[in-house]
N, C-alpha and C. Protein backbone atom coordinates (compact mmCIF):
# COMPACT_ATOMS: atom_id res chain seq x y z
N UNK A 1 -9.71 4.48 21.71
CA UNK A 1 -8.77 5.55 21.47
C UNK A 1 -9.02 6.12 20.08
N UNK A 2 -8.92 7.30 19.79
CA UNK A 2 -9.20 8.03 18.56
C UNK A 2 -7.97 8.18 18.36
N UNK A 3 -7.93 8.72 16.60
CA UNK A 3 -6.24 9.30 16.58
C UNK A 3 -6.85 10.30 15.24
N UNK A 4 -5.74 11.38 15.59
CA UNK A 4 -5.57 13.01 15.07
C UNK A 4 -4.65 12.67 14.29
N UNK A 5 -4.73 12.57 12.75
CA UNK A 5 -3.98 12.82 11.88
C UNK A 5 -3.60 14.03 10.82
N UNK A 6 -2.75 14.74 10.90
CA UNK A 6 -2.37 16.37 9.93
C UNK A 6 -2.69 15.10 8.55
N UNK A 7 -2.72 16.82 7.86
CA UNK A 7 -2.94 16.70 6.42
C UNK A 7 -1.56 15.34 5.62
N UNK A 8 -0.30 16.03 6.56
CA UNK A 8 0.73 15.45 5.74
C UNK A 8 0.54 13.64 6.66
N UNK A 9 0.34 13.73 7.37
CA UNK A 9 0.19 12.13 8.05
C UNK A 9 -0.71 11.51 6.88
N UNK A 10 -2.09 12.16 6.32
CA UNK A 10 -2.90 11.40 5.66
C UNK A 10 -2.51 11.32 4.23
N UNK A 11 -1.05 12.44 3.79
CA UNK A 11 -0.88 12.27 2.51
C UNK A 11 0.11 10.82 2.92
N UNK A 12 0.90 10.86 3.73
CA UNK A 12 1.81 9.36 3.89
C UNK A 12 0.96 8.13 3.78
N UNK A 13 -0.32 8.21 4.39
CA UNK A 13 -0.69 6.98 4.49
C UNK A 13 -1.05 6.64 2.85
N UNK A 14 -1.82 7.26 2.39
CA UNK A 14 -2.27 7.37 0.97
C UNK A 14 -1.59 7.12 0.45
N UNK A 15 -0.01 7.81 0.14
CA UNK A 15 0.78 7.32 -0.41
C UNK A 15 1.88 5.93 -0.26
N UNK A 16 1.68 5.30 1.14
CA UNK A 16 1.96 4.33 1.48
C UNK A 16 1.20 3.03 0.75
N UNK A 17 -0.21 3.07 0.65
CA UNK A 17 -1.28 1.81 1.22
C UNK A 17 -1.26 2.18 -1.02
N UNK A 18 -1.81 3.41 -1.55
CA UNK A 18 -1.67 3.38 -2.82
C UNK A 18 -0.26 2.85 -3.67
N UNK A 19 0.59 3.30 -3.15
CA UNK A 19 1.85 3.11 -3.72
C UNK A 19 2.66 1.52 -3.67
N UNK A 20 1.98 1.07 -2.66
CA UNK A 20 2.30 -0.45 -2.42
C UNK A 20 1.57 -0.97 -3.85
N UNK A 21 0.13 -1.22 -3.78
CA UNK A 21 -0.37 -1.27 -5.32
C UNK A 21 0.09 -0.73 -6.46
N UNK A 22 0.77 0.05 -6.46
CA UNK A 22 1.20 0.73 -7.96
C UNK A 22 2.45 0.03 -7.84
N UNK A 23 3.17 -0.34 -6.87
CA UNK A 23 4.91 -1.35 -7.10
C UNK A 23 4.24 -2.65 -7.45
N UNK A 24 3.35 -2.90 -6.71
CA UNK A 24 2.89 -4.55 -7.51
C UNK A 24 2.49 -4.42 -8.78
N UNK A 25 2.09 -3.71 -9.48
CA UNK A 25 1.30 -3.06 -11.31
C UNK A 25 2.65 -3.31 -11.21
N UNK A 26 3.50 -2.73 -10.95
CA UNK A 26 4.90 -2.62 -12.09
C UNK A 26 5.59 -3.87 -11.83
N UNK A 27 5.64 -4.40 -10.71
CA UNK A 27 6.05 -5.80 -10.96
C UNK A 27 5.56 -7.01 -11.83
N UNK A 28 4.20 -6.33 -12.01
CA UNK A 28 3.42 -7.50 -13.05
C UNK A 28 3.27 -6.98 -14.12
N UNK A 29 3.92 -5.86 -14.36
CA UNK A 29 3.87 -5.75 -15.74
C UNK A 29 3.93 -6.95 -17.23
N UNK A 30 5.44 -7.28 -16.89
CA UNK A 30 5.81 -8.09 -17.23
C UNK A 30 5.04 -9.69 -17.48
N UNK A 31 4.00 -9.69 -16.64
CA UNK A 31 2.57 -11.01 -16.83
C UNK A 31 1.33 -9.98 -17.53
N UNK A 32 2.07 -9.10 -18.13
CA UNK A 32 0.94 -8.84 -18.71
C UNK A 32 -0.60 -8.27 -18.35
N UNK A 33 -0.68 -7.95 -16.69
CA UNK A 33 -2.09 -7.40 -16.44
C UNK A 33 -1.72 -6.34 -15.09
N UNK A 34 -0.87 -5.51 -15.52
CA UNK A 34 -0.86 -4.23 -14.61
C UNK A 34 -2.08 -3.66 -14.10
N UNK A 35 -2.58 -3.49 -15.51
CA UNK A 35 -4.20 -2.61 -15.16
C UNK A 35 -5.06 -3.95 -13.89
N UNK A 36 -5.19 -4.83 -14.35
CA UNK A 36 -6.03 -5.62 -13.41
C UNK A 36 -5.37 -5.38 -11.68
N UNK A 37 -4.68 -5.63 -11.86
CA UNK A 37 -3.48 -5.62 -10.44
C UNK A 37 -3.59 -4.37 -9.53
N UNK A 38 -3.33 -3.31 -10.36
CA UNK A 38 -4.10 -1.95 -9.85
C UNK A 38 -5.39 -1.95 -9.32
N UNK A 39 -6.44 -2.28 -10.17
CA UNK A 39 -7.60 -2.29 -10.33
C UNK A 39 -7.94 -2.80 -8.86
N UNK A 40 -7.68 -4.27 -8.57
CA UNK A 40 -8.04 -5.22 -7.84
C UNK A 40 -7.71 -3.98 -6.19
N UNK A 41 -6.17 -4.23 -6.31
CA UNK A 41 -5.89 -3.84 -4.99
C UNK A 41 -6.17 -2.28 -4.65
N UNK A 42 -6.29 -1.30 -5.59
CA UNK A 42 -7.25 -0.20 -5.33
C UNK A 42 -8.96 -0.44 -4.89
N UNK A 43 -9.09 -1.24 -4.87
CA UNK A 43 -10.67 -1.54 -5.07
C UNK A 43 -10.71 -2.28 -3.65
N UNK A 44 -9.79 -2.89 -2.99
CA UNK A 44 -9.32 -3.20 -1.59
C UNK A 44 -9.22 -1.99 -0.77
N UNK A 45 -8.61 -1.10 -0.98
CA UNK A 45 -8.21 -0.11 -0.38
C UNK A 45 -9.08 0.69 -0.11
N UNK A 46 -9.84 1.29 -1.51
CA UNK A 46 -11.00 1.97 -1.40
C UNK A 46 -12.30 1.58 -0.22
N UNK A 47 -12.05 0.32 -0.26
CA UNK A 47 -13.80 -0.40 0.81
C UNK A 47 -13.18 -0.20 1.98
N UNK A 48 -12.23 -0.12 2.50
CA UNK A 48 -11.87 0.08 3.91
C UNK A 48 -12.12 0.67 4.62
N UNK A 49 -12.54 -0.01 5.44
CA UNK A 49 -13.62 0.66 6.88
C UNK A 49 -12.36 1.61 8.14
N UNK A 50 -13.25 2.53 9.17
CA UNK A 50 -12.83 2.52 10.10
C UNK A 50 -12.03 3.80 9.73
N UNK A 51 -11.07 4.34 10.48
CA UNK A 51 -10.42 5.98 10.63
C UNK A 51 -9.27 6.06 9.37
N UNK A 52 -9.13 4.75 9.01
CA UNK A 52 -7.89 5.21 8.26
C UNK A 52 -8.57 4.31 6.77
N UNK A 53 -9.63 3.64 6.70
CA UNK A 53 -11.12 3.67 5.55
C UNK A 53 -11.00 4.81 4.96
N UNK A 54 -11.22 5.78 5.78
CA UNK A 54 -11.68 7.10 5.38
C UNK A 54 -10.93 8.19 4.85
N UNK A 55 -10.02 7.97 5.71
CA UNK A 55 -8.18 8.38 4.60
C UNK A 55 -7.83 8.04 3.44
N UNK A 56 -8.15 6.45 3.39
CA UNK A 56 -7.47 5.95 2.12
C UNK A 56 -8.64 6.32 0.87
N UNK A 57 -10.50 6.43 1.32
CA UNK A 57 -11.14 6.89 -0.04
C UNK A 57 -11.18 7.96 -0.36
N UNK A 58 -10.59 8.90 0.38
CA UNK A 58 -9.94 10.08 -0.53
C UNK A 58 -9.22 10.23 -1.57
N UNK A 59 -8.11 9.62 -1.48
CA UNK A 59 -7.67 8.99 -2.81
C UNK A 59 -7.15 10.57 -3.55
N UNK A 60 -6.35 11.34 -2.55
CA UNK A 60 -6.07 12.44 -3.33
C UNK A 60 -4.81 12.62 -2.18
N UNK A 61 -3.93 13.54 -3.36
CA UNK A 61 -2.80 13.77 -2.54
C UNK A 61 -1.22 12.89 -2.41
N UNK A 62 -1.76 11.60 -3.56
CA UNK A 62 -0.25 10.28 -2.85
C UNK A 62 0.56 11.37 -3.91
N UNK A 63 1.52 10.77 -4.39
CA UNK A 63 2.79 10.95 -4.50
C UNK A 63 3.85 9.78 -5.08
N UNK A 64 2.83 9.28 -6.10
CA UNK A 64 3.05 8.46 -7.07
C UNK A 64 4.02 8.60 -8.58
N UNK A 65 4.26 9.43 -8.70
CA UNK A 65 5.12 9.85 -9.87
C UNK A 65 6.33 9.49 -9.92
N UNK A 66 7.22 8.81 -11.01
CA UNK A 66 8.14 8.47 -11.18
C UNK A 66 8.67 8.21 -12.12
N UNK A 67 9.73 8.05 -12.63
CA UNK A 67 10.39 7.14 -14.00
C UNK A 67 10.31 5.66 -13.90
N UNK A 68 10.96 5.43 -12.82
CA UNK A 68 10.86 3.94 -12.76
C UNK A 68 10.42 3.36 -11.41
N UNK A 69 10.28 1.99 -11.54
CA UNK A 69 10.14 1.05 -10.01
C UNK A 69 10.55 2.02 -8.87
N UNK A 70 12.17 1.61 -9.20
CA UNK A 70 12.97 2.05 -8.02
C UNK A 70 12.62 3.49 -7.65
N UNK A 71 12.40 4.42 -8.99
CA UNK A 71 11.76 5.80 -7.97
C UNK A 71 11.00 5.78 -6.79
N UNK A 72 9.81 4.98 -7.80
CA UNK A 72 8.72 4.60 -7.04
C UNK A 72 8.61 3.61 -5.57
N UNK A 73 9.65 2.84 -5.56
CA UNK A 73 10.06 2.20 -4.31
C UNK A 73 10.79 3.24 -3.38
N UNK A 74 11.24 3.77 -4.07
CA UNK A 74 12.18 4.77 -2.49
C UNK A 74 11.29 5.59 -2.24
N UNK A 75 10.36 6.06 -2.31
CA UNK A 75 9.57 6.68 -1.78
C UNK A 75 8.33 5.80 -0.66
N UNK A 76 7.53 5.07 -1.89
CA UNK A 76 6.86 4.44 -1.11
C UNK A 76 7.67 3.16 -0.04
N UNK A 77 8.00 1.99 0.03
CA UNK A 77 8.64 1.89 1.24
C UNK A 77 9.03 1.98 2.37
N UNK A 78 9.85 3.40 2.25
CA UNK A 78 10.08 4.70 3.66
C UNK A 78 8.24 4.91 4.34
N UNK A 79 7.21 5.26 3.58
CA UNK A 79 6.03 5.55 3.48
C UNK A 79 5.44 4.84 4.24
N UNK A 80 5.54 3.09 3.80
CA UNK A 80 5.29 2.23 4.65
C UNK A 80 5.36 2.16 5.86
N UNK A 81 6.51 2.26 6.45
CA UNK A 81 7.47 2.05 7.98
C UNK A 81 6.76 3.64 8.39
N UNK A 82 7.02 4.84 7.70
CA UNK A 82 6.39 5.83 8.37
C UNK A 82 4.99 5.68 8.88
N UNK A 83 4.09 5.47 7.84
CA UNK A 83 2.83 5.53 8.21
C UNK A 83 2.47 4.23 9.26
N UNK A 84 2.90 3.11 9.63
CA UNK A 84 3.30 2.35 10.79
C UNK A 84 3.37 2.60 11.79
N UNK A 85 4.53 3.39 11.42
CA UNK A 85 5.08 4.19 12.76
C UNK A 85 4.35 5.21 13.71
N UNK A 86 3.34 5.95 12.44
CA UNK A 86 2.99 7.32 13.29
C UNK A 86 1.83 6.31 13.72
N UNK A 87 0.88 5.53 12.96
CA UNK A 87 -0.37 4.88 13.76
C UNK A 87 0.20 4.22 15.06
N UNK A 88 1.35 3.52 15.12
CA UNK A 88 1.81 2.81 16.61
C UNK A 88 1.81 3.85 17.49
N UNK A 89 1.83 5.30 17.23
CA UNK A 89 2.47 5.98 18.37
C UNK A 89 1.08 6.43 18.72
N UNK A 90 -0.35 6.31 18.19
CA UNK A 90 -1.63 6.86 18.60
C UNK A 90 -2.58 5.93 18.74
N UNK A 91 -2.47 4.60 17.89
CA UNK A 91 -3.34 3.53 18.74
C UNK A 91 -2.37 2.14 17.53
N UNK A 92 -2.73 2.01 18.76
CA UNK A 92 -1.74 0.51 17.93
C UNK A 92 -2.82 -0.44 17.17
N UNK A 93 -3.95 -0.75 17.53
CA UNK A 93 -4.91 -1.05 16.97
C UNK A 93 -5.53 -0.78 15.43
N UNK A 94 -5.11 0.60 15.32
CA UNK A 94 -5.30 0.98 13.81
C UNK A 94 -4.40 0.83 13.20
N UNK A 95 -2.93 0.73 13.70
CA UNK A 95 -1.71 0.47 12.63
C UNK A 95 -2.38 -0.79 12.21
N UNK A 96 -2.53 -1.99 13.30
CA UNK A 96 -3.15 -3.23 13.19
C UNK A 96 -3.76 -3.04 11.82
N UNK A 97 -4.69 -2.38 11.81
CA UNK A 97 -5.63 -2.11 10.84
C UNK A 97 -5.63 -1.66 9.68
N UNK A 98 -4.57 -0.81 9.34
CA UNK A 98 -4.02 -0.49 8.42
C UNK A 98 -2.76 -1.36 7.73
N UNK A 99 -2.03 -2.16 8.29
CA UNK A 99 -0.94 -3.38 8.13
C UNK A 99 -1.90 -4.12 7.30
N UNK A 100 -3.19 -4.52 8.02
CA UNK A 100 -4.37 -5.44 7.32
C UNK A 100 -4.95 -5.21 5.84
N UNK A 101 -5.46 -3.75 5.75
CA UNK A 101 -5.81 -2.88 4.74
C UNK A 101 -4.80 -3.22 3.73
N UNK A 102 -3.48 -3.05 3.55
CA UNK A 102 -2.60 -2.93 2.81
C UNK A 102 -1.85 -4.31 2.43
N UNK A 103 -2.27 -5.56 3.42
CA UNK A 103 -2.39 -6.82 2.96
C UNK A 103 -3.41 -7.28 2.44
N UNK A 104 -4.44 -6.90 2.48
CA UNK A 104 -5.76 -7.44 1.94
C UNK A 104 -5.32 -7.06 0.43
N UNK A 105 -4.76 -5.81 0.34
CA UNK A 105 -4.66 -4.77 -1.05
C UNK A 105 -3.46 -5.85 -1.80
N UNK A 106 -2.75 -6.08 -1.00
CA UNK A 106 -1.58 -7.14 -1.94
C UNK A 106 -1.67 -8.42 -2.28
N UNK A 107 -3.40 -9.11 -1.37
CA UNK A 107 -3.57 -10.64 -1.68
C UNK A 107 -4.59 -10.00 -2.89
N UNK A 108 -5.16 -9.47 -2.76
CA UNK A 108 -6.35 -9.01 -3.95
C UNK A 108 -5.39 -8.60 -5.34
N UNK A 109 -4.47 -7.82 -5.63
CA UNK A 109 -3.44 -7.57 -6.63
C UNK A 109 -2.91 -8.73 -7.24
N UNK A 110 -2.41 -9.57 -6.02
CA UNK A 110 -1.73 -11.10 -6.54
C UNK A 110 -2.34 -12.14 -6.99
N UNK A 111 -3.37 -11.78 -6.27
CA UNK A 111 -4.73 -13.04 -6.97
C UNK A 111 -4.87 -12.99 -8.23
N UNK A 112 -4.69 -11.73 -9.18
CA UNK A 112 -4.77 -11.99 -10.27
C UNK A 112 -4.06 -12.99 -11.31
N UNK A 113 -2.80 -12.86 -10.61
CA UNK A 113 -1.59 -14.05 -11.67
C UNK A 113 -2.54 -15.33 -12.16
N UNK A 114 -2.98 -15.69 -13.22
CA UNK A 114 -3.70 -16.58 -13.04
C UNK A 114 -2.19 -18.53 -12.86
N UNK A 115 -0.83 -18.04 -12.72
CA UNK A 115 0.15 -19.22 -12.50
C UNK A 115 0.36 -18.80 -11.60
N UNK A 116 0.24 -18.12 -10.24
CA UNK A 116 0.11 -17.82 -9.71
C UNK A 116 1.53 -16.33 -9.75
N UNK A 117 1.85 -15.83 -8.46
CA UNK A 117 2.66 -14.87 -8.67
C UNK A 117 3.79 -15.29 -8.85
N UNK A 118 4.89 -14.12 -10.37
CA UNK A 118 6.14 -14.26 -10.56
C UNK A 118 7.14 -14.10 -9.45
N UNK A 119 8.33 -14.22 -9.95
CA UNK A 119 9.42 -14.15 -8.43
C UNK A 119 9.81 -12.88 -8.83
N UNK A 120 9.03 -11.58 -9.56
CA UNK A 120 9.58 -10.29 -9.37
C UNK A 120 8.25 -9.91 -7.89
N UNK A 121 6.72 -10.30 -8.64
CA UNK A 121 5.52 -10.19 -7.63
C UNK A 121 6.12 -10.36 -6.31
N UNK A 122 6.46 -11.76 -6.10
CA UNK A 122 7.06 -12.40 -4.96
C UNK A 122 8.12 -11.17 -4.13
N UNK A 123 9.25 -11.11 -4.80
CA UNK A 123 10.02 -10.02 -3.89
C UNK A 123 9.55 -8.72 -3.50
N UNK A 124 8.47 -8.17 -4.42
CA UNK A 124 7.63 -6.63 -4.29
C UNK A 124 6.92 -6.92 -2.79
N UNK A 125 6.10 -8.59 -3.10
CA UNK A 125 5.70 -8.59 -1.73
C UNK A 125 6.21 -8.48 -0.68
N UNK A 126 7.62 -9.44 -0.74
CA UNK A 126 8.43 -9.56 0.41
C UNK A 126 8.79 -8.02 0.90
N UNK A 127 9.20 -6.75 -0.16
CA UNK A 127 9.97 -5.77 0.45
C UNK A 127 8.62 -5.23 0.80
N UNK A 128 7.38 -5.04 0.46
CA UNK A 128 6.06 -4.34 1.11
C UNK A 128 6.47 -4.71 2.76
N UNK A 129 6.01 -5.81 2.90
CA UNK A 129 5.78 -6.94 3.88
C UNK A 129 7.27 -6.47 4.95
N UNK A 130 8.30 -6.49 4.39
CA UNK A 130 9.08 -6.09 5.57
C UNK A 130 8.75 -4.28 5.95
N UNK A 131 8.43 -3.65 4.50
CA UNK A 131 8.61 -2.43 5.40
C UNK A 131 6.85 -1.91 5.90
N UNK A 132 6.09 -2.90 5.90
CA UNK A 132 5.40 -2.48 7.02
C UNK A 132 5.72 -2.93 8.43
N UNK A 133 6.27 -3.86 8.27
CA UNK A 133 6.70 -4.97 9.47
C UNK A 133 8.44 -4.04 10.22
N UNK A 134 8.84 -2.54 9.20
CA UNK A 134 10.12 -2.27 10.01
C UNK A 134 9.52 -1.51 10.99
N UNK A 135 8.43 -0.74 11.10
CA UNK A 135 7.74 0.01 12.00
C UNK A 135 7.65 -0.42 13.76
């Protein structure tokens, strides 16, 4: 099965799968290696193979701007469950695939903690993790 995504479907995903990485940077601020954390799980995102690979190395278009976390969480979040949502309704296989993409992007981010991840990391994951999982 192929799937037809508009411009604004591919700015959601982008801003979904990027924006998950930029809430983990700000959760680790605080340990001190935002930049790495970024670094890592952009660098996940970017190698991703397959229809929605090719979405995410565009890398133009998210919708990242904010004052704080919480800006930045109410947007991305919703983003999550959306971009979920619209891949379930055209092949369920690539949501698959994209759920994956955007976990690979949050074990690669977290790997950095070298004590492992804080309990702010920890909850960023948990709310990622449910709102790909509300879809």
């Amino acid at each position: 099965m192929s799937i037809t995504l508009t411009d604004q479907d591919k700015h959601t995903l982008r801003t979904a799968a990027y924006g998950a990485v930029a809430l983990l940077a700000a959760a680790g601020a605080a340990g001190g290696s935002p930049h790495r954390i970024a670094t890592d799980g952009s660098v996940a995102l970017a190698s991703a193979i397959g229809p929605v690979g090719h979405v995410l190395a565009e890398q133009k278009g998210m919708d990242l701007n904010g004052k704080s976390t919480a800006e930045l969480a109410d947007r991305v979040l919703p983003a999550l469950t959306e971009a979920m949502g619209l891949l379930n309704k055209q092949d369920p296989a690539e949501a698959g695939n994209f759920r994956g993409i955007v976990m690979l992007a949050v074990e690669a981010a977290t790997r950095t903690q070298q004590s492992g991840p804080s309990p702010t990391m920890t909850e960023m994951v948990r709310k990622i993790t449910e709102a790909i999982d509300a879809a």
